[in-house]
C-alpha atoms as a PDB file:
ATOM      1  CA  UNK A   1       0.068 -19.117  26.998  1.00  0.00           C
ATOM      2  CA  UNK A   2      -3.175 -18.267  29.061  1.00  0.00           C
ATOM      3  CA  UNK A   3      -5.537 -15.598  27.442  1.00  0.00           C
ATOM      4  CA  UNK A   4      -4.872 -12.824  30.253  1.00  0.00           C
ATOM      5  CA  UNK A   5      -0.977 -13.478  29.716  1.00  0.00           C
ATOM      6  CA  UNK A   6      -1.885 -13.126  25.985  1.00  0.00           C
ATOM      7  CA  UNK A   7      -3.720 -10.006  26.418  1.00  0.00           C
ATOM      8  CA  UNK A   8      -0.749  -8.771  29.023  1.00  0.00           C
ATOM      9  CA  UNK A   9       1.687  -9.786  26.153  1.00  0.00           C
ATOM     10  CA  UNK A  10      -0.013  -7.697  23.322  1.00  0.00           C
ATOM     11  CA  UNK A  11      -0.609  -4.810  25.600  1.00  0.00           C
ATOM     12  CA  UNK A  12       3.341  -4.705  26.215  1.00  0.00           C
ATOM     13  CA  UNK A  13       4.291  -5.180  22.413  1.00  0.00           C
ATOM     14  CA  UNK A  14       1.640  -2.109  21.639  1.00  0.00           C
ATOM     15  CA  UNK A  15       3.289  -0.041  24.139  1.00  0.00           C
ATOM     16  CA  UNK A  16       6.407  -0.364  22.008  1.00  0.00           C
ATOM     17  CA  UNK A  17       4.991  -0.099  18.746  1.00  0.00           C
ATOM     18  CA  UNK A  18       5.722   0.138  14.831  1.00  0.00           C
ATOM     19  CA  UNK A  19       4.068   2.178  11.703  1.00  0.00           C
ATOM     20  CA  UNK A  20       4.468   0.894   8.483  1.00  0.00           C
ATOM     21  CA  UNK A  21       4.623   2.267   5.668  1.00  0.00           C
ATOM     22  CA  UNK A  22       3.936  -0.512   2.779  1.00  0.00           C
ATOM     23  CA  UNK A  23       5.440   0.523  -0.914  1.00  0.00           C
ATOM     24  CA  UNK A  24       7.434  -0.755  -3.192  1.00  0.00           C
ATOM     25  CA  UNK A  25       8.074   3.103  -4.694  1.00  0.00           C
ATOM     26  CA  UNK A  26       6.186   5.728  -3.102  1.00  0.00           C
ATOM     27  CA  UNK A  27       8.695   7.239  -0.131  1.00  0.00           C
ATOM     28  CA  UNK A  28       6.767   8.072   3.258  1.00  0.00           C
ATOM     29  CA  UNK A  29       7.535  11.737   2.862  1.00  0.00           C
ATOM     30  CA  UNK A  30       5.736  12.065   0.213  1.00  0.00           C
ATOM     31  CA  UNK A  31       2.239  12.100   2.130  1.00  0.00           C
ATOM     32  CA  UNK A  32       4.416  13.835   5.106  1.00  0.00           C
ATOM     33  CA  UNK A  33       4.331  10.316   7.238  1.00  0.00           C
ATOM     34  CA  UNK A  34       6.767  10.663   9.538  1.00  0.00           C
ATOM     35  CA  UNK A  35       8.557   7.899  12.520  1.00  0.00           C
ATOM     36  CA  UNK A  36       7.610   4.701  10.181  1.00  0.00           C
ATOM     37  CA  UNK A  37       9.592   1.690   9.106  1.00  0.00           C
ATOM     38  CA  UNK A  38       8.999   1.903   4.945  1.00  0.00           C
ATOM     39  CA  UNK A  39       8.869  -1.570   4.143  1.00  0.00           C
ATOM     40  CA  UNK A  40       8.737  -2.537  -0.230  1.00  0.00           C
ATOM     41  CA  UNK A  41       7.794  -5.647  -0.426  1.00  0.00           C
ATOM     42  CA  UNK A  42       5.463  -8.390   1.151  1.00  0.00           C
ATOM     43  CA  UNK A  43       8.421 -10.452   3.265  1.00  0.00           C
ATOM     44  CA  UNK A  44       9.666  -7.753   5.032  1.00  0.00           C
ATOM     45  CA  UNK A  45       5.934  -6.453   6.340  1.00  0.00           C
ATOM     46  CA  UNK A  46       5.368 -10.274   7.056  1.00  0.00           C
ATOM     47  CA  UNK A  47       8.495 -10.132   9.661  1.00  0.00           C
ATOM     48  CA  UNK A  48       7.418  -6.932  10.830  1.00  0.00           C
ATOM     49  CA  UNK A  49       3.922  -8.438  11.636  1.00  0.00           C
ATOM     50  CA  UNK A  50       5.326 -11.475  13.192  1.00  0.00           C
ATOM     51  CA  UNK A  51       6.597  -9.467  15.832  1.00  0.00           C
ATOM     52  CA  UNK A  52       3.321  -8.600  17.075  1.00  0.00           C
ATOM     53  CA  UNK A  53       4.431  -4.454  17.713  1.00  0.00           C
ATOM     54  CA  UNK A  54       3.168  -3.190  14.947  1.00  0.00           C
ATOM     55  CA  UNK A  55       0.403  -0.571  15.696  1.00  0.00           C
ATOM     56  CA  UNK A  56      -0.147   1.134  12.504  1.00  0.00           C
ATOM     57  CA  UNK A  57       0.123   0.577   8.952  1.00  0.00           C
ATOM     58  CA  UNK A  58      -0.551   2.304   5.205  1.00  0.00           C
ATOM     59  CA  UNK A  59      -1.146  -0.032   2.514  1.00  0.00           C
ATOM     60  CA  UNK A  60       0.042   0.053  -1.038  1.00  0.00           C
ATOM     61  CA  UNK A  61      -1.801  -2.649  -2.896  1.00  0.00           C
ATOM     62  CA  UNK A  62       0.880  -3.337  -5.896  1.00  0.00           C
ATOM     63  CA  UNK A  63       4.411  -4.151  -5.005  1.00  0.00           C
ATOM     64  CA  UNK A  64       6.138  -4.504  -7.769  1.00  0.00           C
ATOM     65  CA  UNK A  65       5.936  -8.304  -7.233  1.00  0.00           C
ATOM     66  CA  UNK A  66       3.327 -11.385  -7.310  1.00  0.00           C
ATOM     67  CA  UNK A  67       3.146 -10.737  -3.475  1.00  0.00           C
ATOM     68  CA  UNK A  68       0.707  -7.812  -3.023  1.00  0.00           C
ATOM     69  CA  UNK A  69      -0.827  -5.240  -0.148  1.00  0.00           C
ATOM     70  CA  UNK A  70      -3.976  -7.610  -0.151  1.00  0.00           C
ATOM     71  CA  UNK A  71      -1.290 -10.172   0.589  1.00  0.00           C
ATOM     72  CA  UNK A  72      -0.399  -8.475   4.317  1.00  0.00           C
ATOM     73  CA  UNK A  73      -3.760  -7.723   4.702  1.00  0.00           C
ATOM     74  CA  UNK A  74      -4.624 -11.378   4.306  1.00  0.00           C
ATOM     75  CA  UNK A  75      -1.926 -12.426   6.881  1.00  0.00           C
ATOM     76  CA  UNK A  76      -2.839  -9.650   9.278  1.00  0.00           C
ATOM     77  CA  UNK A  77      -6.530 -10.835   8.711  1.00  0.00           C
ATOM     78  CA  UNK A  78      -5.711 -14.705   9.726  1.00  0.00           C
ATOM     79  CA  UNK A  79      -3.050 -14.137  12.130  1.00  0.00           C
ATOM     80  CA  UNK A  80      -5.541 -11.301  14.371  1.00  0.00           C
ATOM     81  CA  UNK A  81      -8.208 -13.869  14.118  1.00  0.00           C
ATOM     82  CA  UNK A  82      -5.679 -16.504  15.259  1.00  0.00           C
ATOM     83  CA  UNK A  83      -4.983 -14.793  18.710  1.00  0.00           C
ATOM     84  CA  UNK A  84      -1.353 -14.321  17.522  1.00  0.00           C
ATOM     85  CA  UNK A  85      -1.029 -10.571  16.995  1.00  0.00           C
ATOM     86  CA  UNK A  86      -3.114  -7.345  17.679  1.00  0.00           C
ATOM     87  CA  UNK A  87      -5.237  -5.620  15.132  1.00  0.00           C
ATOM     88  CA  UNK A  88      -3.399  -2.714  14.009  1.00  0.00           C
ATOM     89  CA  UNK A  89      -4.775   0.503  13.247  1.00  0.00           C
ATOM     90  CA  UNK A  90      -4.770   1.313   9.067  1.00  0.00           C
ATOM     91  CA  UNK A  91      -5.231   3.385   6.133  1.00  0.00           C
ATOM     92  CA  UNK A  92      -4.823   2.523   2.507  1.00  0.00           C
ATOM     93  CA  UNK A  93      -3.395   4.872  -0.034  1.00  0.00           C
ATOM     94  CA  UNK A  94      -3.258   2.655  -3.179  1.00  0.00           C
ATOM     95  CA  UNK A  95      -4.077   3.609  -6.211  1.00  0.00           C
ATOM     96  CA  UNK A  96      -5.721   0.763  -7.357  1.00  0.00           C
ATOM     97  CA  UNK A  97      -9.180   0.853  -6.887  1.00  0.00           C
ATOM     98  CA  UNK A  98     -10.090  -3.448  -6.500  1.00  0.00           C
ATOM     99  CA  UNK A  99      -7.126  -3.299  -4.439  1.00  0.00           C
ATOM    100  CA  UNK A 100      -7.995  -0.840  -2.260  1.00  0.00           C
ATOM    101  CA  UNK A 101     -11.173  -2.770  -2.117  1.00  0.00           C
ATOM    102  CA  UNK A 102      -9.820  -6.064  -1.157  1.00  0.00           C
ATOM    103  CA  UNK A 103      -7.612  -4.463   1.366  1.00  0.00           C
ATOM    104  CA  UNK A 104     -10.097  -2.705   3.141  1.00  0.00           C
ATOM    105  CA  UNK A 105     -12.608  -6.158   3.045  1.00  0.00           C
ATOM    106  CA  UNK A 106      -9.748  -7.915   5.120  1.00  0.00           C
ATOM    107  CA  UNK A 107      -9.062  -5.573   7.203  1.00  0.00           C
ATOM    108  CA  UNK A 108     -12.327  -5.008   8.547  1.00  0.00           C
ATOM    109  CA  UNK A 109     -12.695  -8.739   8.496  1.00  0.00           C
ATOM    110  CA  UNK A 110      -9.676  -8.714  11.185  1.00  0.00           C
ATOM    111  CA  UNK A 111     -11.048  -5.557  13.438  1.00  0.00           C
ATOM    112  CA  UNK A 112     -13.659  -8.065  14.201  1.00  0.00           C
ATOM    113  CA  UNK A 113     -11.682 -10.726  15.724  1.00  0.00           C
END
Protein backbone atom coordinates (compact mmCIF):
# COMPACT_ATOMS: atom_id res chain seq x y z
CA UNK A 1 0.00 0.00 0.00
CA UNK A 2 1.32 3.55 -1.07
CA UNK A 3 2.00 6.04 1.88
CA UNK A 4 -0.97 8.54 0.88
CA UNK A 5 -3.35 5.34 0.70
CA UNK A 6 -1.78 4.53 4.13
CA UNK A 7 -2.37 7.85 5.52
CA UNK A 8 -6.10 7.79 3.72
CA UNK A 9 -6.48 4.32 5.45
CA UNK A 10 -5.61 5.49 9.07
CA UNK A 11 -7.54 8.65 8.68
CA UNK A 12 -10.75 6.39 7.91
CA UNK A 13 -10.06 3.82 10.83
CA UNK A 14 -9.66 7.11 13.29
CA UNK A 15 -12.86 8.39 12.11
CA UNK A 16 -14.38 5.22 13.52
CA UNK A 17 -12.51 4.89 16.54
CA UNK A 18 -12.05 2.86 19.94
CA UNK A 19 -11.09 3.84 23.78
CA UNK A 20 -9.68 1.38 25.82
CA UNK A 21 -9.78 0.90 28.92
CA UNK A 22 -6.77 -1.62 29.99
CA UNK A 23 -7.42 -3.58 33.55
CA UNK A 24 -7.49 -6.67 34.67
CA UNK A 25 -9.81 -5.36 37.91
CA UNK A 26 -10.42 -1.81 38.06
CA UNK A 27 -14.07 -1.24 36.13
CA UNK A 28 -14.11 2.02 33.83
CA UNK A 29 -16.74 3.60 36.01
CA UNK A 30 -14.80 3.83 38.57
CA UNK A 31 -12.76 6.98 37.23
CA UNK A 32 -16.30 7.92 35.43
CA UNK A 33 -14.78 6.73 31.80
CA UNK A 34 -17.50 6.35 29.83
CA UNK A 35 -18.08 4.77 25.72
CA UNK A 36 -14.79 2.40 26.12
CA UNK A 37 -14.18 -1.22 25.32
CA UNK A 38 -12.64 -2.51 29.01
CA UNK A 39 -10.25 -4.92 27.90
CA UNK A 40 -8.29 -7.33 31.13
CA UNK A 41 -5.69 -8.71 29.75
CA UNK A 42 -2.78 -8.19 27.16
CA UNK A 43 -4.40 -10.48 24.06
CA UNK A 44 -7.45 -8.86 23.87
CA UNK A 45 -5.81 -5.04 23.71
CA UNK A 46 -3.33 -6.71 21.16
CA UNK A 47 -6.53 -7.54 18.78
CA UNK A 48 -7.96 -4.36 19.53
CA UNK A 49 -4.68 -2.64 18.33
CA UNK A 50 -4.40 -4.75 15.32
CA UNK A 51 -7.32 -3.20 14.02
CA UNK A 52 -5.74 0.02 13.66
CA UNK A 53 -9.21 2.13 15.19
CA UNK A 54 -8.20 2.53 18.30
CA UNK A 55 -7.89 6.29 19.24
CA UNK A 56 -7.54 6.31 22.88
CA UNK A 57 -6.37 4.24 25.59
CA UNK A 58 -5.78 4.12 29.73
CA UNK A 59 -3.16 1.89 30.85
CA UNK A 60 -3.06 -0.38 33.82
CA UNK A 61 0.47 -1.64 34.14
CA UNK A 62 -0.25 -5.13 36.13
CA UNK A 63 -2.68 -7.56 34.68
CA UNK A 64 -2.96 -10.12 36.71
CA UNK A 65 -0.72 -12.09 34.30
CA UNK A 66 3.09 -12.31 32.96
CA UNK A 67 1.71 -10.13 30.05
CA UNK A 68 1.68 -6.53 31.37
CA UNK A 69 0.46 -2.68 30.38
CA UNK A 70 4.23 -2.08 29.39
CA UNK A 71 3.51 -5.10 27.22
CA UNK A 72 0.74 -3.01 24.86
CA UNK A 73 2.70 -0.18 25.18
CA UNK A 74 5.63 -2.03 23.68
CA UNK A 75 3.47 -3.33 20.74
CA UNK A 76 1.80 0.02 20.22
CA UNK A 77 5.44 1.47 20.37
CA UNK A 78 6.82 -1.01 17.43
CA UNK A 79 3.78 -1.36 15.47
CA UNK A 80 3.31 3.00 15.23
CA UNK A 81 6.90 3.06 14.31
CA UNK A 82 6.23 0.27 11.78
CA UNK A 83 3.68 2.37 9.68
CA UNK A 84 1.02 -0.24 10.66
CA UNK A 85 -1.28 1.63 13.04
CA UNK A 86 -1.83 5.28 14.29
CA UNK A 87 -0.50 6.63 17.52
CA UNK A 88 -3.27 6.73 19.84
CA UNK A 89 -3.92 9.28 22.27
CA UNK A 90 -3.17 7.96 26.25
CA UNK A 91 -3.18 8.26 29.86
CA UNK A 92 -1.91 5.88 32.46
CA UNK A 93 -3.62 5.28 35.74
CA UNK A 94 -1.49 2.46 37.25
CA UNK A 95 -0.54 2.26 40.39
CA UNK A 96 2.71 1.09 40.01
CA UNK A 97 5.11 3.62 39.92
CA UNK A 98 8.23 1.73 37.42
CA UNK A 99 5.31 0.78 35.52
CA UNK A 100 3.86 3.81 35.01
CA UNK A 101 7.35 4.77 34.12
CA UNK A 102 8.00 2.27 31.49
CA UNK A 103 4.65 2.91 30.01
CA UNK A 104 4.95 6.39 29.60
CA UNK A 105 8.91 5.87 28.08
CA UNK A 106 7.19 3.82 25.18
CA UNK A 107 4.67 5.72 24.58
CA UNK A 108 6.40 8.79 23.98
CA UNK A 109 8.89 6.71 22.11
CA UNK A 110 5.82 5.92 19.60
CA UNK A 111 4.32 9.75 19.43
CA UNK A 112 7.54 10.25 17.68
CA UNK A 113 7.18 7.97 14.85
Amino acid sequence: MGKVLKIVDSFLKLSTGIRLFIDDLRDPKEYKVSDVVWIKNYNDAIEQLKTGKVTWISFDHDLGSRKTGYDVAKYIEENVHDGNIPCPEWQIHSANPAGRQNIERAMKNAERF
